[in-house]
N, C-alpha and C. Protein backbone atom coordinates (compact mmCIF):
# COMPACT_ATOMS: atom_id res chain seq x y z
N UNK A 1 120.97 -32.02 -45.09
CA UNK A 1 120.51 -31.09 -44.11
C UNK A 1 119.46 -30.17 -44.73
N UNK A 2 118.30 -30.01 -43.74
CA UNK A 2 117.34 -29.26 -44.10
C UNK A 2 117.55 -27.68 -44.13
N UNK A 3 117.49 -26.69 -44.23
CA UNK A 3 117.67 -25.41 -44.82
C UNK A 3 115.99 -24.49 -43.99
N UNK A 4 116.10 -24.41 -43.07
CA UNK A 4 114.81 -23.01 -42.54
C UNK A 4 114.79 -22.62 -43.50
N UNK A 5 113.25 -22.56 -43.54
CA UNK A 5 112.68 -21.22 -44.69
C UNK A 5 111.72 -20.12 -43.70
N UNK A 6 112.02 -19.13 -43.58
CA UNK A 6 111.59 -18.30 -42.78
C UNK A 6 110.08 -17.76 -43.25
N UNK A 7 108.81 -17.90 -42.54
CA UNK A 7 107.57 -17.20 -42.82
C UNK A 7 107.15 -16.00 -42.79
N UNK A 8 106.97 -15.27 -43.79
CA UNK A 8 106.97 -14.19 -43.54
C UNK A 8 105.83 -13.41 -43.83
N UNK A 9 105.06 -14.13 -42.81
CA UNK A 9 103.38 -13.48 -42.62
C UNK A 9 103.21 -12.62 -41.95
N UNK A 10 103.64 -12.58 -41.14
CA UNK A 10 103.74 -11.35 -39.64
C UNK A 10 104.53 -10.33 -40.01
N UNK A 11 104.21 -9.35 -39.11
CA UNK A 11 104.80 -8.20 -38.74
C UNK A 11 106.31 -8.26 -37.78
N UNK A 12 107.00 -8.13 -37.84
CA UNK A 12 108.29 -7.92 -37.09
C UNK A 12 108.19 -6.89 -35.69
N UNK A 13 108.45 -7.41 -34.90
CA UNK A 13 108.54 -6.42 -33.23
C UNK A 13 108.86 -4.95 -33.83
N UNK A 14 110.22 -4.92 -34.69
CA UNK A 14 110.60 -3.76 -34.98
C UNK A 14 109.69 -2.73 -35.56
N UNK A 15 108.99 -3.54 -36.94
CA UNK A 15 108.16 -2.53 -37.69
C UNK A 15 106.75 -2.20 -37.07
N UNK A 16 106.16 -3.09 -35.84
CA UNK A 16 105.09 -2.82 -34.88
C UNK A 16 105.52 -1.19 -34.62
N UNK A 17 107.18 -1.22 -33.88
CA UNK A 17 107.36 -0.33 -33.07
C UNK A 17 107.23 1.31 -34.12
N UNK A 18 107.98 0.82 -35.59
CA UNK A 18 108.14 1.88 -35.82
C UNK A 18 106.55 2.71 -36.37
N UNK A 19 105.29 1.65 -36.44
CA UNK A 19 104.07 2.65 -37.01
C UNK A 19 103.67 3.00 -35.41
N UNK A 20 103.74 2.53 -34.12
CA UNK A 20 103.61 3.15 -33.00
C UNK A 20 103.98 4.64 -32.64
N UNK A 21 105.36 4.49 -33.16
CA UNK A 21 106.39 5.62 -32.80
C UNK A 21 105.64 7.00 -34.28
N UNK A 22 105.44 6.39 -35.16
CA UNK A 22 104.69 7.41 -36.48
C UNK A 22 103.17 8.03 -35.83
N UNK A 23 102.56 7.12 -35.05
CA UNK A 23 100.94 7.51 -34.80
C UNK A 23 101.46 8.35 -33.66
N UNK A 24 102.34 7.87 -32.81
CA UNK A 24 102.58 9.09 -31.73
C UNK A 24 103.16 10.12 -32.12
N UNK A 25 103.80 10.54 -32.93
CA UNK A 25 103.98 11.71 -33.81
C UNK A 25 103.01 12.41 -34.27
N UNK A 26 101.59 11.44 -34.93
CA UNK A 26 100.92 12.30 -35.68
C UNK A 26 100.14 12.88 -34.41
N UNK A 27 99.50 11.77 -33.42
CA UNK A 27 98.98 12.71 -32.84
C UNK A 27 99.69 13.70 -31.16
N UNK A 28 101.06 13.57 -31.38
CA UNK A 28 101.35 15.07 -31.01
C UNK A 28 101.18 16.41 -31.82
N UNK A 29 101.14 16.27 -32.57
CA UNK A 29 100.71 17.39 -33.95
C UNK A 29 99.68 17.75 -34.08
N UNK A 30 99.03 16.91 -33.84
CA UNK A 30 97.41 17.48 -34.19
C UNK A 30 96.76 17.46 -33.15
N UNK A 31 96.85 17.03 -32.08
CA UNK A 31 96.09 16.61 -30.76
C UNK A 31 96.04 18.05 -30.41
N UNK A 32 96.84 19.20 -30.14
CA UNK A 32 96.61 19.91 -29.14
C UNK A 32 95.74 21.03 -30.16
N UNK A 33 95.66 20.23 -31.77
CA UNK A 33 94.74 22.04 -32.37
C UNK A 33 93.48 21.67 -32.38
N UNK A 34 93.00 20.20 -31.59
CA UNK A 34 91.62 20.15 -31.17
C UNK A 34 91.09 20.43 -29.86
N UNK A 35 91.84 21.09 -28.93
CA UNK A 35 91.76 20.86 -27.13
C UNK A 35 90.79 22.08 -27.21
N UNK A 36 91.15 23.05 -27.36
CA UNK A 36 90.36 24.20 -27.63
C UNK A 36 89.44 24.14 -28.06
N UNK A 37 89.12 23.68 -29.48
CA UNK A 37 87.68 23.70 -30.31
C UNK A 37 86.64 23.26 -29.07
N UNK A 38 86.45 22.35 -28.19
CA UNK A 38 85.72 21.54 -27.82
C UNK A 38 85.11 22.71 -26.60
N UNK A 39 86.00 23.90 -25.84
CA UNK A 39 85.77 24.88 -25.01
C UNK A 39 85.04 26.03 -25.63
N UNK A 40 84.97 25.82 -27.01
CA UNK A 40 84.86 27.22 -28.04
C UNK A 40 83.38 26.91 -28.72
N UNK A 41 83.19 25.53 -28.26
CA UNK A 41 81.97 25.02 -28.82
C UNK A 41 80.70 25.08 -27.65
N UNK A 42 81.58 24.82 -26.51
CA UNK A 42 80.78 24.89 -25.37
C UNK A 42 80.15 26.44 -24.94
N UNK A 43 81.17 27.09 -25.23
CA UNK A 43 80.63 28.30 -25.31
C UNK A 43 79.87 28.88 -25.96
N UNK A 44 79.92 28.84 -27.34
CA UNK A 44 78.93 29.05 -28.66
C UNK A 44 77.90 28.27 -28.13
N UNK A 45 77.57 27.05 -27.53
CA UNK A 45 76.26 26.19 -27.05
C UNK A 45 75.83 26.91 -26.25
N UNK A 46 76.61 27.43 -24.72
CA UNK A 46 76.00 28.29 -23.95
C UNK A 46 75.31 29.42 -24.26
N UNK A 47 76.20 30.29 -25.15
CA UNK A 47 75.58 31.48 -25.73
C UNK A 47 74.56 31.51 -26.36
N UNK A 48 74.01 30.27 -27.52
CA UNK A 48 72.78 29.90 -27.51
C UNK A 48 71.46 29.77 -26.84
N UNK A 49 71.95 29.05 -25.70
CA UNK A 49 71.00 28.51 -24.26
C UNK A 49 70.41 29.92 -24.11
N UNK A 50 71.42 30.93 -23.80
CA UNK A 50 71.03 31.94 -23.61
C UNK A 50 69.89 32.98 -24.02
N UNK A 51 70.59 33.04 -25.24
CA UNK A 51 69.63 33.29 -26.30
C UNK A 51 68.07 33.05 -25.95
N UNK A 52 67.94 31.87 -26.10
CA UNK A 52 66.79 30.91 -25.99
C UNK A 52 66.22 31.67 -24.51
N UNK A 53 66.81 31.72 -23.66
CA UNK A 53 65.93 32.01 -21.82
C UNK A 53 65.81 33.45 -22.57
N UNK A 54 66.82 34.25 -22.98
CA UNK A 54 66.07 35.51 -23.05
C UNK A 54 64.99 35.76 -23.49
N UNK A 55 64.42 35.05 -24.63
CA UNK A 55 63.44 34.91 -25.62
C UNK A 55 62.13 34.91 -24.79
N UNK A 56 62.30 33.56 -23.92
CA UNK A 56 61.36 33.24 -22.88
C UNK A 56 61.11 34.19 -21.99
N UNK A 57 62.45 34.95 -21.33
CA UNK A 57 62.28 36.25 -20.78
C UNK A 57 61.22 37.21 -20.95
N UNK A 58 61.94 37.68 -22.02
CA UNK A 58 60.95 38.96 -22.89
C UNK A 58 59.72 38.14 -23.46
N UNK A 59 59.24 37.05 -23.82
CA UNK A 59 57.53 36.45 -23.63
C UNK A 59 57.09 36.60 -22.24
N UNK A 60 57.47 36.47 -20.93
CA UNK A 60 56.87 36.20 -19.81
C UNK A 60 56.57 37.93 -19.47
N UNK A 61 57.74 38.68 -19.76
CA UNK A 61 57.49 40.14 -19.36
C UNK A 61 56.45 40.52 -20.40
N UNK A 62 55.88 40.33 -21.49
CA UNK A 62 54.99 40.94 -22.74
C UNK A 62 53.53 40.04 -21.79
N UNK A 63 53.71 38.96 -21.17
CA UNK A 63 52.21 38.88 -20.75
C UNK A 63 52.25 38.98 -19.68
N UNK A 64 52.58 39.47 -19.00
CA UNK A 64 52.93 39.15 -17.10
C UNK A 64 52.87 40.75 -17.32
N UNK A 65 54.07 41.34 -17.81
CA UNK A 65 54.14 42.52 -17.89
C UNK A 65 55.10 43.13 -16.84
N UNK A 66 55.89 42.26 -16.59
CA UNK A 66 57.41 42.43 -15.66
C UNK A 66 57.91 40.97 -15.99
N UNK A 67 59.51 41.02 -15.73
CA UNK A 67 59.97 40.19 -15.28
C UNK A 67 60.11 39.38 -14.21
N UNK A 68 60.17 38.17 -13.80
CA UNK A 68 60.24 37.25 -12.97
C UNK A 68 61.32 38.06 -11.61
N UNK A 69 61.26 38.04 -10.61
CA UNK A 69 62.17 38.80 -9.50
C UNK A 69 63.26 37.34 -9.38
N UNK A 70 63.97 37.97 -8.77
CA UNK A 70 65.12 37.81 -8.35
C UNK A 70 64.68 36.03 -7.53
N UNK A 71 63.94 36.00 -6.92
CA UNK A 71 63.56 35.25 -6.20
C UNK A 71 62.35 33.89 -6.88
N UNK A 72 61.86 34.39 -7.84
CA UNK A 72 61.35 33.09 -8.59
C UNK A 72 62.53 32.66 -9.51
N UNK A 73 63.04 33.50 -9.68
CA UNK A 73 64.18 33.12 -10.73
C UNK A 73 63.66 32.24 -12.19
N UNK A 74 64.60 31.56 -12.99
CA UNK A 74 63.42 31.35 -14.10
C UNK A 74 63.02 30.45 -13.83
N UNK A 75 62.75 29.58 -12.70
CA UNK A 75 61.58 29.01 -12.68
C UNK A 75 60.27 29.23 -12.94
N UNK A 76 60.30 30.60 -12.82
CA UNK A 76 58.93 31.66 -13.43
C UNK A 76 58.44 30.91 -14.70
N UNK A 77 59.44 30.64 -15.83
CA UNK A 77 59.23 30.32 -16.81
C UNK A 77 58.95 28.79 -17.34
N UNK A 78 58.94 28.22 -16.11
CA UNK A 78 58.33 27.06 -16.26
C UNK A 78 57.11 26.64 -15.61
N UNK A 79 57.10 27.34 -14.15
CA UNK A 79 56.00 26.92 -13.37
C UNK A 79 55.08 28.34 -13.00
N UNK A 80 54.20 28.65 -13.37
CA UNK A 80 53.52 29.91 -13.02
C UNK A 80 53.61 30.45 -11.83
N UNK A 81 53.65 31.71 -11.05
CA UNK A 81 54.25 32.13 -10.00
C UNK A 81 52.83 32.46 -8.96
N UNK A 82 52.72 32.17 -7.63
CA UNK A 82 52.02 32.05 -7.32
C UNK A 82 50.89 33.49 -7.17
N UNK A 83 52.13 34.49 -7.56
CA UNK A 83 51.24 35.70 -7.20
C UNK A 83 50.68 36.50 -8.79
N UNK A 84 50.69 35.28 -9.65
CA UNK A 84 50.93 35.69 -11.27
C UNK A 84 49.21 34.85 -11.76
N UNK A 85 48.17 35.65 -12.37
CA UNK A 85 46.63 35.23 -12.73
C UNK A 85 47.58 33.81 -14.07
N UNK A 86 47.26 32.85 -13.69
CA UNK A 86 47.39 31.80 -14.90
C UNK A 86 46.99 32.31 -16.47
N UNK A 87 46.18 32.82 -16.33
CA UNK A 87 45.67 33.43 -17.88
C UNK A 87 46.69 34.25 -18.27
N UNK A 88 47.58 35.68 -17.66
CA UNK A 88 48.05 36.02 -18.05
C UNK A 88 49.61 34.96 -18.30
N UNK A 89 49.80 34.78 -17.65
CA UNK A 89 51.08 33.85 -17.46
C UNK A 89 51.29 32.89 -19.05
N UNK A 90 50.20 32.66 -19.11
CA UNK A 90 50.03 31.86 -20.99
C UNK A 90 50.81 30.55 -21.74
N UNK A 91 50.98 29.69 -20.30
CA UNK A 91 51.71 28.53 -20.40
C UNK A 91 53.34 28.65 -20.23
N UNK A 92 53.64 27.74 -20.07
CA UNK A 92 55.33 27.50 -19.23
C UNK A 92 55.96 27.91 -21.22
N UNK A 93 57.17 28.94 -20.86
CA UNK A 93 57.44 29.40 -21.89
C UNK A 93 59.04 28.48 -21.85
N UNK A 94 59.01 27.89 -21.07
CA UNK A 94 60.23 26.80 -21.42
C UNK A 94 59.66 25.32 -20.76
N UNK A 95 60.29 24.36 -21.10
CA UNK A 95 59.88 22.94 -20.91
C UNK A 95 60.94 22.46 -19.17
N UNK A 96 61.81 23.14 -19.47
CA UNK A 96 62.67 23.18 -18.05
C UNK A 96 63.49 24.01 -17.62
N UNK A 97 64.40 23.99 -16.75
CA UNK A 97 65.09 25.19 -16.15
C UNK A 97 66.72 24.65 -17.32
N UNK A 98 67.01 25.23 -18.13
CA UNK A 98 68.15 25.08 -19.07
C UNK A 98 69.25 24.96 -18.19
N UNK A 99 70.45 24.43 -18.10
CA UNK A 99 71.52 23.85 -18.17
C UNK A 99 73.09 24.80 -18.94
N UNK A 100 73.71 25.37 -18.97
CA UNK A 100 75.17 25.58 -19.52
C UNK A 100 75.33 24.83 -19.98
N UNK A 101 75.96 24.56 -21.38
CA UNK A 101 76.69 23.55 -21.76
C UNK A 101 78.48 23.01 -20.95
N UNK A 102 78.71 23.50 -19.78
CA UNK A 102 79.06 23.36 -18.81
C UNK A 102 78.58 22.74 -17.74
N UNK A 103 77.33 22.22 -17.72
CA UNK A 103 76.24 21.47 -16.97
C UNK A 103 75.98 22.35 -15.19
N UNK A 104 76.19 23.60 -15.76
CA UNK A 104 75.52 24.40 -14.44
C UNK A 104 74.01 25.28 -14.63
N UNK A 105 73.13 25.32 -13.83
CA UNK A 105 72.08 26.69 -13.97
C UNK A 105 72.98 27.99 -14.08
N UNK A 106 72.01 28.82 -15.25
CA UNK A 106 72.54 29.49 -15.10
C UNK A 106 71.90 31.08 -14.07
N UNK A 107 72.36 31.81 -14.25
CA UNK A 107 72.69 32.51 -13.11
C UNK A 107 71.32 33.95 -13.38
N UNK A 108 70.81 34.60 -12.38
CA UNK A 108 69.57 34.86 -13.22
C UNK A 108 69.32 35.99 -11.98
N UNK A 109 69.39 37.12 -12.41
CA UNK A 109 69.00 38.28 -10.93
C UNK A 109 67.82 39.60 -11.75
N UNK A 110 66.90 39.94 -11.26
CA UNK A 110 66.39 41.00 -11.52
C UNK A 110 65.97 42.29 -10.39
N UNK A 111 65.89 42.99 -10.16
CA UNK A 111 66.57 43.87 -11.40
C UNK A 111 68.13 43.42 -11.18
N UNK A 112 68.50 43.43 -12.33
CA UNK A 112 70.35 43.96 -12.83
C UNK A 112 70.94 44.26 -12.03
N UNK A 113 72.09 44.28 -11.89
CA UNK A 113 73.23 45.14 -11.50
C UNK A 113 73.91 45.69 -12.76
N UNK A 114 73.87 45.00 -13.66
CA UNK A 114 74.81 45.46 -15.01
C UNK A 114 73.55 45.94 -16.24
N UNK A 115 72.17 45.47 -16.03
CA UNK A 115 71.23 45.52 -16.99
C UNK A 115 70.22 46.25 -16.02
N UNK A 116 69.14 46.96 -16.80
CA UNK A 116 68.14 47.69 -16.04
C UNK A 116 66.98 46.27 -15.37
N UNK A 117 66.98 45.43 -16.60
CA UNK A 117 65.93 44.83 -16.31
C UNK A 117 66.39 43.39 -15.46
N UNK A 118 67.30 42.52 -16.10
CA UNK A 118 67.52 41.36 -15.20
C UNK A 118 69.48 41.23 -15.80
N UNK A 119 70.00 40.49 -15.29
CA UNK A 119 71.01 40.27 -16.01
C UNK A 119 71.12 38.41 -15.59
N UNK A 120 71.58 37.89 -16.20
CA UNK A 120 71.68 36.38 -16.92
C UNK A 120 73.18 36.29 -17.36
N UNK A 121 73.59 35.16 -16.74
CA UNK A 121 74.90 34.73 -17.18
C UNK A 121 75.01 33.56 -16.58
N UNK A 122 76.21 32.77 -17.22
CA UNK A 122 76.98 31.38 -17.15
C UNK A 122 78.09 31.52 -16.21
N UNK A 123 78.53 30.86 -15.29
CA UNK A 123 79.68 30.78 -14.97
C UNK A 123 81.17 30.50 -15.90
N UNK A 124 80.83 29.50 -16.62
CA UNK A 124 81.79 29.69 -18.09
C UNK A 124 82.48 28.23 -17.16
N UNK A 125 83.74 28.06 -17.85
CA UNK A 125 84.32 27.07 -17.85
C UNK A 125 85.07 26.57 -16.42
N UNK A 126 85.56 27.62 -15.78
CA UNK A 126 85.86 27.48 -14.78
C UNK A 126 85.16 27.41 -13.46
N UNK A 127 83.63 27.61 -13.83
CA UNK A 127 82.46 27.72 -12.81
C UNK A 127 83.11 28.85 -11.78
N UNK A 128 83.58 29.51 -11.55
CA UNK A 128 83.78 30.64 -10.51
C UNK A 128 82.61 31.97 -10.91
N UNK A 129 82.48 32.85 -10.51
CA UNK A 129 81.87 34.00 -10.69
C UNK A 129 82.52 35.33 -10.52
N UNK A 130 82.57 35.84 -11.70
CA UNK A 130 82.96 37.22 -11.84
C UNK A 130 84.83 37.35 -12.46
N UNK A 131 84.80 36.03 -13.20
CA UNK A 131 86.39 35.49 -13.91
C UNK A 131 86.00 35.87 -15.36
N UNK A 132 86.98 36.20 -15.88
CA UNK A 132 87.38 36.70 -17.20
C UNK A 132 85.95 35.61 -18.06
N UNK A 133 86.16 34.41 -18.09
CA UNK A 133 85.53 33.53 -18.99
C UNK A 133 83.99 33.63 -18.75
N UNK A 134 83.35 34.06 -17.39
CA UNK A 134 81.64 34.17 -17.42
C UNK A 134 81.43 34.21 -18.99
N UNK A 135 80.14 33.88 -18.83
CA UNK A 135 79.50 34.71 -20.41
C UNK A 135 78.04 35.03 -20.03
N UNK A 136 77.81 36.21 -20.10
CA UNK A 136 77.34 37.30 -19.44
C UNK A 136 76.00 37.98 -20.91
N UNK A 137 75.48 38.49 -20.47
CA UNK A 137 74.26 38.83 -21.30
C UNK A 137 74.37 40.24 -21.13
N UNK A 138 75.20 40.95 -20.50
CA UNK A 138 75.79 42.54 -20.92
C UNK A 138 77.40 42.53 -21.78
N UNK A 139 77.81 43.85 -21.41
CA UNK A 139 78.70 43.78 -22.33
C UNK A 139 80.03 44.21 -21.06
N UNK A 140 80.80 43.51 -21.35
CA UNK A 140 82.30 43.09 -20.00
C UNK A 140 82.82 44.65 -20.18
N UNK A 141 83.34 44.69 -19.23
CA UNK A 141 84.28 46.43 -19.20
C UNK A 141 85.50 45.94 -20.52
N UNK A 142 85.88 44.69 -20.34
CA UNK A 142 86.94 44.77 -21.04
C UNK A 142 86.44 44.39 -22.57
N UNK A 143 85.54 44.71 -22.86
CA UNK A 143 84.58 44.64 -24.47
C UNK A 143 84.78 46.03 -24.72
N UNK A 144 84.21 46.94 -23.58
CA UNK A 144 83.77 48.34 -23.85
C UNK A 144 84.69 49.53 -24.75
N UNK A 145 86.15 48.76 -24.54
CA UNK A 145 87.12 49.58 -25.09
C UNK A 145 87.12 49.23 -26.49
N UNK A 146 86.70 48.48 -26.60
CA UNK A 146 86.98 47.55 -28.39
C UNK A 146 86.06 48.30 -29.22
């Protein structure tokens, strides 16, 4: 009588299960201390964007010699305004109307309500207006105490 000799090239059902059951461990552990970074980044991107339109801002007011109203909004800063001499205007001081890293326009009034001259902000993550998360180009009441 012949005698099985068992091959033992493969993996066993069991030991499949148990590096399954190890990777779902690891990433319950670590999965949730990246969920955040990715909202914290978007924001730091936005706050950038920002940056950047203000820049363009304060160029269009140094040759124009006001800011864009309420009503060109920054399109000002791309397409010259019709009641604005081209010479002074001194070429489109952005290439397009910028984006949130949230993928919304952002939000653009002059004069201010919170700033003398214009105020500029993001809706933030939740896209609503006037929620804790905006990110805003003044400074929040709830900053002011800090």
């Amino acid at each position: 009588m012949r005698k099985f000799q068992r091959n033992k090239k493969g993996f066993t059902f069991l030991e499949i299960m148990f590096v399954v059951v190890i990777i779902g461990i690891l990433v319950s552990i670590i999965g949730p201390q990246f969920t955040g970074k990715s909202r914290k980044a978007k924001v730091t991107a936005t706050k950038a964007t920002m940056k950047a339109v203000e820049t363009a801002l304060q160029q269009f007011e140094m040759n124009v010699g006001r800011f864009p109203t309420t009503e060109e909004g920054l399109m000002a800063l791309v397409k010259c305004p019709g009641d604005v001499e081209q010479d002074d205007w001194d070429s489109p001081y952005l290439k397009e109307i910028p984006k949130d890293a949230f993928g919304k326009e952002f939000n653009y009034k002059s004069p201010g309500e919170n700033n003398a001259d214009y105020d500029l902000f993001s809706l933030g993550p939740d896209r609503n207006e006037g929620t804790d998360d905006d990110i805003v180009n003044w400074q929040k009441d709830s900053e002011k105490d800090l």
